[in-house]
N, C-alpha and C. Protein backbone atom coordinates (compact mmCIF):
# COMPACT_ATOMS: atom_id res chain seq x y z
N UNK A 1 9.73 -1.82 12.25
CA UNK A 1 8.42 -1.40 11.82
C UNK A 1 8.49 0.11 11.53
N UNK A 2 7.91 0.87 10.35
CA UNK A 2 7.95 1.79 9.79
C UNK A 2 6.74 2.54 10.21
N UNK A 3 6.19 3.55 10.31
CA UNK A 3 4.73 4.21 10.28
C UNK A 3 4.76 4.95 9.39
N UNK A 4 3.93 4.83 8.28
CA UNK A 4 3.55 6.07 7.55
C UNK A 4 2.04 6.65 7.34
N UNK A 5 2.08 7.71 8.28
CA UNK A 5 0.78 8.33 8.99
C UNK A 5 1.24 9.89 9.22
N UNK A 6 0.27 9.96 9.80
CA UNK A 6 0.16 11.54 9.96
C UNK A 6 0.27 11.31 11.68
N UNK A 7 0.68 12.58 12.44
CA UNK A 7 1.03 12.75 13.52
C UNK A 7 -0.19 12.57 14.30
N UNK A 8 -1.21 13.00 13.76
CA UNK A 8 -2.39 12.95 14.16
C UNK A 8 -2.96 11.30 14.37
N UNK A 9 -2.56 10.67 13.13
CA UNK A 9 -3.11 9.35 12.98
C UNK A 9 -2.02 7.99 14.15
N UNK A 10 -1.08 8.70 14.09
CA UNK A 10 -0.07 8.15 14.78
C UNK A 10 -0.26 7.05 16.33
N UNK A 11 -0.93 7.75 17.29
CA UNK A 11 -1.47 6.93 18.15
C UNK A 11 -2.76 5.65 17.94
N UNK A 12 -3.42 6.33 17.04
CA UNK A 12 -4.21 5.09 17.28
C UNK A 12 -3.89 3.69 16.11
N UNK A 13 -2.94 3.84 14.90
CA UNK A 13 -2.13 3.04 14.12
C UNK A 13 -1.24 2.55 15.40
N UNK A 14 -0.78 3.19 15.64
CA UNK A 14 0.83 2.04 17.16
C UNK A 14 0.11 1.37 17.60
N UNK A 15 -1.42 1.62 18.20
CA UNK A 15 -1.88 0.88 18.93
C UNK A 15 -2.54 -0.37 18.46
N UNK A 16 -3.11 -0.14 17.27
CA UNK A 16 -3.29 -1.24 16.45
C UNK A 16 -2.37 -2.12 15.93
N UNK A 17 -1.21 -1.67 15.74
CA UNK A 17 0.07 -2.45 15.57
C UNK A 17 0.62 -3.08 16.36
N UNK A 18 0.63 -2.37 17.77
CA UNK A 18 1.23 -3.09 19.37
C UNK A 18 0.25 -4.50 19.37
N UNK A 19 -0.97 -4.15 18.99
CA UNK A 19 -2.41 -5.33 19.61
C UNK A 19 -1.98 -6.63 18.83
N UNK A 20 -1.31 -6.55 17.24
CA UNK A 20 -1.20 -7.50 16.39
C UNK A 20 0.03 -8.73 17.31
N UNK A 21 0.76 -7.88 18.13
CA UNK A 21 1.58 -8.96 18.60
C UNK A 21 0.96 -9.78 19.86
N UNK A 22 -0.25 -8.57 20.66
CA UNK A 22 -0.44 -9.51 21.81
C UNK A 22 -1.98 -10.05 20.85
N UNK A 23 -2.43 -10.48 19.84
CA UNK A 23 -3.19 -11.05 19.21
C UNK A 23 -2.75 -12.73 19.31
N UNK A 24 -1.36 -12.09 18.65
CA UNK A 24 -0.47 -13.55 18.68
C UNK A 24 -0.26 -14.45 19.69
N UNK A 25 -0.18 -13.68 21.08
CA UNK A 25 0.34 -14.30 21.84
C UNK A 25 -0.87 -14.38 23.52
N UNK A 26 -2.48 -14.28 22.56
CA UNK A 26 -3.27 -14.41 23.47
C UNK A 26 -3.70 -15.50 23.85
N UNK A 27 -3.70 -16.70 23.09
CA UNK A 27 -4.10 -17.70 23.49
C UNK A 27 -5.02 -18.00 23.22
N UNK A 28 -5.35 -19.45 22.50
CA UNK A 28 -6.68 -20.16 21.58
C UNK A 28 -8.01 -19.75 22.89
N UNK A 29 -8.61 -19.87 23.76
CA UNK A 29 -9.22 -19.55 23.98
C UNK A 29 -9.88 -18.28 24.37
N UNK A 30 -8.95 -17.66 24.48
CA UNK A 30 -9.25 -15.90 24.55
C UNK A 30 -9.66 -15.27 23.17
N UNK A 31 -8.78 -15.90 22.36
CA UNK A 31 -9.20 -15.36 20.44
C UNK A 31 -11.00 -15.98 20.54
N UNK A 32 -10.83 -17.38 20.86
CA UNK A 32 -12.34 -17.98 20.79
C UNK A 32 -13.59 -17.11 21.23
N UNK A 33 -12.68 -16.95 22.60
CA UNK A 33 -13.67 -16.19 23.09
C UNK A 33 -14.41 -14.39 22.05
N UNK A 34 -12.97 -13.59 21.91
CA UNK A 34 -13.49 -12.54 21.23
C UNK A 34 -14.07 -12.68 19.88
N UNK A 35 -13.54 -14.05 19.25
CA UNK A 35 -14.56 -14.53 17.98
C UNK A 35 -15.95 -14.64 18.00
N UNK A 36 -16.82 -15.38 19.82
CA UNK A 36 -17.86 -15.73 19.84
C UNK A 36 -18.58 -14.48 19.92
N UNK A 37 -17.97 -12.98 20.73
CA UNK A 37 -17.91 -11.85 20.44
C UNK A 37 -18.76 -11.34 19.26
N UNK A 38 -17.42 -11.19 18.50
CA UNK A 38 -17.92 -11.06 17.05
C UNK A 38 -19.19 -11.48 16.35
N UNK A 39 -19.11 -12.77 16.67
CA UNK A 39 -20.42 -13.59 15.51
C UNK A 39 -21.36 -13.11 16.85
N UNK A 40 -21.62 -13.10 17.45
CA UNK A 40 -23.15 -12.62 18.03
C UNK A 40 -23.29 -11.37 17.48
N UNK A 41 -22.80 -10.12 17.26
CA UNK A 41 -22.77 -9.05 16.50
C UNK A 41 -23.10 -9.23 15.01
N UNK A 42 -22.35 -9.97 14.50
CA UNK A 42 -23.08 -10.27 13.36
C UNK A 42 -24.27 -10.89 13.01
N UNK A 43 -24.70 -11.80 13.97
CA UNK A 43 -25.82 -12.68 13.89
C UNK A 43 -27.12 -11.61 14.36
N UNK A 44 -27.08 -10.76 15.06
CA UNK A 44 -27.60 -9.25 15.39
C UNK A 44 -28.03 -8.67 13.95
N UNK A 45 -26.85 -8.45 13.48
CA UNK A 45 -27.18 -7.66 11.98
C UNK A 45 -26.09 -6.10 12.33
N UNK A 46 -25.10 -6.56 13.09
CA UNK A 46 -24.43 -5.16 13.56
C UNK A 46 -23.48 -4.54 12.11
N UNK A 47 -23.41 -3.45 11.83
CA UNK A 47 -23.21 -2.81 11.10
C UNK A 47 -21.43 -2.10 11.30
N UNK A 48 -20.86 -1.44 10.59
CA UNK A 48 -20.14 -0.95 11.31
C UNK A 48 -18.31 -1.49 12.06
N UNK A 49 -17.68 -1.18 12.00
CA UNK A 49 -16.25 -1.36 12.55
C UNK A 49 -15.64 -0.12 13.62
N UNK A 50 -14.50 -0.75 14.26
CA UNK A 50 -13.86 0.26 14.59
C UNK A 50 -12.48 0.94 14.08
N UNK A 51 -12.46 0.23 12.43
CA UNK A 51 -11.14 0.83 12.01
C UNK A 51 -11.78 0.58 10.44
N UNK A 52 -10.48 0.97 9.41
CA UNK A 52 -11.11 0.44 8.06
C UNK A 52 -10.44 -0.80 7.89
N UNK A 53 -9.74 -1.17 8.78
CA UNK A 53 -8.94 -2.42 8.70
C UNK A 53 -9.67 -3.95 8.59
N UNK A 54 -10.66 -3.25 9.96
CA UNK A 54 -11.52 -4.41 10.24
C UNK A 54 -12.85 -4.18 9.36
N UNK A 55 -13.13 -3.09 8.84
CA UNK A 55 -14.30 -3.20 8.63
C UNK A 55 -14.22 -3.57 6.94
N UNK A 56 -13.28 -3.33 5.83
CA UNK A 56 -13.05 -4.07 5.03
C UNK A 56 -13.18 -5.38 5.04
N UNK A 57 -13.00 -5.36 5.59
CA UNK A 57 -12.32 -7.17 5.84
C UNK A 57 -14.25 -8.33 6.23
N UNK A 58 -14.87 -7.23 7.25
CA UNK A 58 -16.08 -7.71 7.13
C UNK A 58 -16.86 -7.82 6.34
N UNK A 59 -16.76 -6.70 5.24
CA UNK A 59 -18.18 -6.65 4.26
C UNK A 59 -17.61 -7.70 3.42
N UNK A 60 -16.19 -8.25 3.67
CA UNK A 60 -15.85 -9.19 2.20
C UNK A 60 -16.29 -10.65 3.17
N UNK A 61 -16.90 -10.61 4.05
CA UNK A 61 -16.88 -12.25 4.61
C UNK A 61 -18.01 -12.53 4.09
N UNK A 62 -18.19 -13.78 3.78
CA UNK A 62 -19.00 -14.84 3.04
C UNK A 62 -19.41 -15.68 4.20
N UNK A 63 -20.46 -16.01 4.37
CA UNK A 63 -20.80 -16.94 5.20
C UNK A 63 -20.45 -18.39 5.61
N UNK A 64 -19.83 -18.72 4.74
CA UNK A 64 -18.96 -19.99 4.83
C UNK A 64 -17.57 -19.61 5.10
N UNK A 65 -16.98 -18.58 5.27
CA UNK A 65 -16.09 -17.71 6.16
C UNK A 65 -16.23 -17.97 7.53
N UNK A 66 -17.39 -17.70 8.21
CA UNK A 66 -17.84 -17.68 9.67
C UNK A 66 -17.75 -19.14 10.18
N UNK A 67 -18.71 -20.12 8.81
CA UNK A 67 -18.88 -21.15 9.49
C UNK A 67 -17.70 -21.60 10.07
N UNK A 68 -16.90 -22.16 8.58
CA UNK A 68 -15.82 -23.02 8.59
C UNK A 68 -14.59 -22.31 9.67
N UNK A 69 -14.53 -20.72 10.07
CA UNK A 69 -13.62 -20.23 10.51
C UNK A 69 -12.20 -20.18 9.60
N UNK A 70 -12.90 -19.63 8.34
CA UNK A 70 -12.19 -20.26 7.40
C UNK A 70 -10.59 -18.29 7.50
N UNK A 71 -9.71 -18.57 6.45
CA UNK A 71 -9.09 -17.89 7.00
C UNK A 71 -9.68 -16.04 6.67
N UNK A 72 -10.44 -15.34 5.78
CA UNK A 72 -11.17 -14.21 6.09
C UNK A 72 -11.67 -13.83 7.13
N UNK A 73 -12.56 -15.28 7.59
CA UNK A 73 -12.83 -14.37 9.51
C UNK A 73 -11.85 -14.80 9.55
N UNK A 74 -10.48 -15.78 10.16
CA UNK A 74 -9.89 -15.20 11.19
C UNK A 74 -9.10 -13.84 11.13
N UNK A 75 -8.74 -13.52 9.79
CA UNK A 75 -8.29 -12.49 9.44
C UNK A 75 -8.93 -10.90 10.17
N UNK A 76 -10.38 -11.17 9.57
CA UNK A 76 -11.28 -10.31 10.41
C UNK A 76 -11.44 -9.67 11.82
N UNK A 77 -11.20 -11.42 12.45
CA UNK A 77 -11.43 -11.77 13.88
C UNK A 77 -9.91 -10.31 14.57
N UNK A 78 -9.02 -10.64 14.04
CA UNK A 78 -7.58 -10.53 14.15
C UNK A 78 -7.57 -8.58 14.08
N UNK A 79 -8.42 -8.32 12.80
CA UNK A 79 -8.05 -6.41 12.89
C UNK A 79 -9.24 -6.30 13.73
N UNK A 80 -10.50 -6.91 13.63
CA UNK A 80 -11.36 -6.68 14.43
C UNK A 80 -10.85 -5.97 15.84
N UNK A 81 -9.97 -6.67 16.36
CA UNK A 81 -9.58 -6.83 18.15
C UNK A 81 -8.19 -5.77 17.81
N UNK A 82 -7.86 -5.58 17.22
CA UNK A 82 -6.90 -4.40 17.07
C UNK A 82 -7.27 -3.04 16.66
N UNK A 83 -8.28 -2.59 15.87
CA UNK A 83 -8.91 -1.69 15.76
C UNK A 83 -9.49 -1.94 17.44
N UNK A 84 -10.32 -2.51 17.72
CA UNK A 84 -11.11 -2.33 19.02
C UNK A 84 -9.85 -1.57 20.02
N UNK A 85 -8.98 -2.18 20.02
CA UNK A 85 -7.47 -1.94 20.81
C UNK A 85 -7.18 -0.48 20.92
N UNK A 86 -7.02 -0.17 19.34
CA UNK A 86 -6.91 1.07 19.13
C UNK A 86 -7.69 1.96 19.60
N UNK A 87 -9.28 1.98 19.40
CA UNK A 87 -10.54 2.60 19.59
C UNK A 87 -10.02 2.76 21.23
N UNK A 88 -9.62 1.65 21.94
CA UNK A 88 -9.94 2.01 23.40
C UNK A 88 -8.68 2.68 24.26
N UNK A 89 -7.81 2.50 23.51
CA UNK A 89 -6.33 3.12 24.46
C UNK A 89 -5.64 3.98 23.64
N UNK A 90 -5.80 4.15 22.04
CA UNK A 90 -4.95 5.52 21.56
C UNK A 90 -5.46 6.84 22.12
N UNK A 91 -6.18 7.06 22.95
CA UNK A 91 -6.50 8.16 23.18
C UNK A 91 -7.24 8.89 22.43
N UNK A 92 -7.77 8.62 20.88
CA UNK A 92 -8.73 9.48 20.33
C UNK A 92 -9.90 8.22 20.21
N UNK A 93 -10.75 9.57 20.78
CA UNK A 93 -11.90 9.36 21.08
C UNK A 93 -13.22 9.47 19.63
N UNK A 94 -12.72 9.90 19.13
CA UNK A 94 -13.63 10.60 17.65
C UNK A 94 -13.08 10.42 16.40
N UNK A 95 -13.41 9.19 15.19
CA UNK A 95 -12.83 9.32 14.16
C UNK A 95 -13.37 8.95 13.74
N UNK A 96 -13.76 9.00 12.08
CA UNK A 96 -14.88 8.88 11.32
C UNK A 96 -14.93 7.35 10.66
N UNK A 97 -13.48 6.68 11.32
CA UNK A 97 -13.99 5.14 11.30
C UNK A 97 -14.24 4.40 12.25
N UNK A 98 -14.94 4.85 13.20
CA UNK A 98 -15.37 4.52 14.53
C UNK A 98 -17.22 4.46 14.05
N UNK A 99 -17.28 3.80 13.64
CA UNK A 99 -18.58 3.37 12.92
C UNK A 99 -19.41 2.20 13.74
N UNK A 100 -19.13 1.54 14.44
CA UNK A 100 -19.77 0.52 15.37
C UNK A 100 -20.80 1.43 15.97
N UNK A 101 -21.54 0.41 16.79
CA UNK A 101 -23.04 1.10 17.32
C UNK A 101 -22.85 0.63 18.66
N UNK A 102 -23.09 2.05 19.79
CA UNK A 102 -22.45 2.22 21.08
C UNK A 102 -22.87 0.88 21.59
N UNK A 103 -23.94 -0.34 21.33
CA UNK A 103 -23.66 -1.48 22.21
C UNK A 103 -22.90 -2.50 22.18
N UNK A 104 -22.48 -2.50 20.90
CA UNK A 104 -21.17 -3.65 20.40
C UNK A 104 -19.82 -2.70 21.17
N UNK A 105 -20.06 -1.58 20.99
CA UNK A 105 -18.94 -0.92 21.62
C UNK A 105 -18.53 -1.26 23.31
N UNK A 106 -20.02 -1.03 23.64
CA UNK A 106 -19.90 -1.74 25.27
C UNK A 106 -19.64 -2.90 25.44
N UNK A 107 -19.69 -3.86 24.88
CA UNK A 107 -19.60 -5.44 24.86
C UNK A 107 -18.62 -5.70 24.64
N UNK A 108 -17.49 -4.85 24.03
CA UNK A 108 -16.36 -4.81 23.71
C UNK A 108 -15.20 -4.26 24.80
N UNK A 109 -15.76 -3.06 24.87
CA UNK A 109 -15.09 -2.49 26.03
C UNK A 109 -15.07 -3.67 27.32
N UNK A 110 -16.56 -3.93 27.98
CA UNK A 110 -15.82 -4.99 28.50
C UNK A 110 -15.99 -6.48 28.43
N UNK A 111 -15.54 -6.82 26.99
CA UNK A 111 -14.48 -7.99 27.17
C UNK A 111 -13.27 -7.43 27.39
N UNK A 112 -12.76 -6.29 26.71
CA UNK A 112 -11.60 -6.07 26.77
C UNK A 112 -10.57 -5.94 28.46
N UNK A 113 -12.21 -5.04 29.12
CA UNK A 113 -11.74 -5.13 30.67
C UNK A 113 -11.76 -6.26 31.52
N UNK A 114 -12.37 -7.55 30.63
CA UNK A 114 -12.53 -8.90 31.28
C UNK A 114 -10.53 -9.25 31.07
N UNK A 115 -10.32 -9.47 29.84
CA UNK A 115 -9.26 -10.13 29.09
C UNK A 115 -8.14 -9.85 29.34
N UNK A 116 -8.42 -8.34 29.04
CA UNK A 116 -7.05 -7.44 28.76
C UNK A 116 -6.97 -7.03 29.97
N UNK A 117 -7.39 -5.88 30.33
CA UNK A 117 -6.97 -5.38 31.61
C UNK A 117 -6.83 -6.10 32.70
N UNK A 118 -7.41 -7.18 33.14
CA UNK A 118 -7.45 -7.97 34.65
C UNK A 118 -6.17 -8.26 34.96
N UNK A 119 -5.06 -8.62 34.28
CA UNK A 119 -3.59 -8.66 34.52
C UNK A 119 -3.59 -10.04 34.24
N UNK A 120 -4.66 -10.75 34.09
CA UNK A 120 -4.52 -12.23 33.42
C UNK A 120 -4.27 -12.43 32.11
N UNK A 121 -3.56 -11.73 31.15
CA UNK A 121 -2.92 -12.06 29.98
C UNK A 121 -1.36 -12.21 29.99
N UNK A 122 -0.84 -13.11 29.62
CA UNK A 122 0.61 -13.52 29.59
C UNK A 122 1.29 -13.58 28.69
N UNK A 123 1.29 -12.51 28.15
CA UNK A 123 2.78 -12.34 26.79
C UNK A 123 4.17 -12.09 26.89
């Protein structure tokens, strides 16, 4: 794997890149779970991403995307939780694609301290 970033940008890209493998290897009901996540945020009217990765990827979903779980959300679902990844452990705190609204942020944070941190993930 290559990075081409700026030194600056550097931590919170690894971290989004590290998340893509334990994405893989989280397990159908944990993805479910941060999917059901997601669509309550959207069903809200939440605005906003925590990367441009994920947040591209949202304004292009179509509603028959969500239903069917067709492959755009999962695609979505997928930078969604890696940007979030990033947002919470690269260490920067402030970037101008940190666009989510501080309560999806909390809801996030902890699933993440439900999921991730408890030591119950097995990759």
């Amino acid at each position: 794997m290559a990075f081409d970033c700026s030194r600056a940008e550097f931590p919170r890209i690894f971290v989004h890149e590290m998340f893509h493998f334990i994405w893989a290897r989280l397990g159908n009901p944990a993805r479910l779970s941060y999917e059901r996540l997601v669509k309550s945020e959207l069903r809200a009217g939440a605005r906003g991403e925590l990367g441009w990765s994920a947040e591209w990827r949202k304004r292009a979903l179509a509603a028959g995307d969500v239903q069917r779980r067709g492959r755009r959300w999962r695609e979505y679902c997928c930078e969604s939780f890696c940007d979030t990844a990033a947002w919470l452990y690269s260490g920067v705190r402030r970037h101008h694609e940190f666009t989510l609204r501080d309560t999806c942020r909390a809801r996030r944070r902890a699933w993440f301290a439900q999921r991730i941190e408890s030591g119950r993930l097995s990759i």
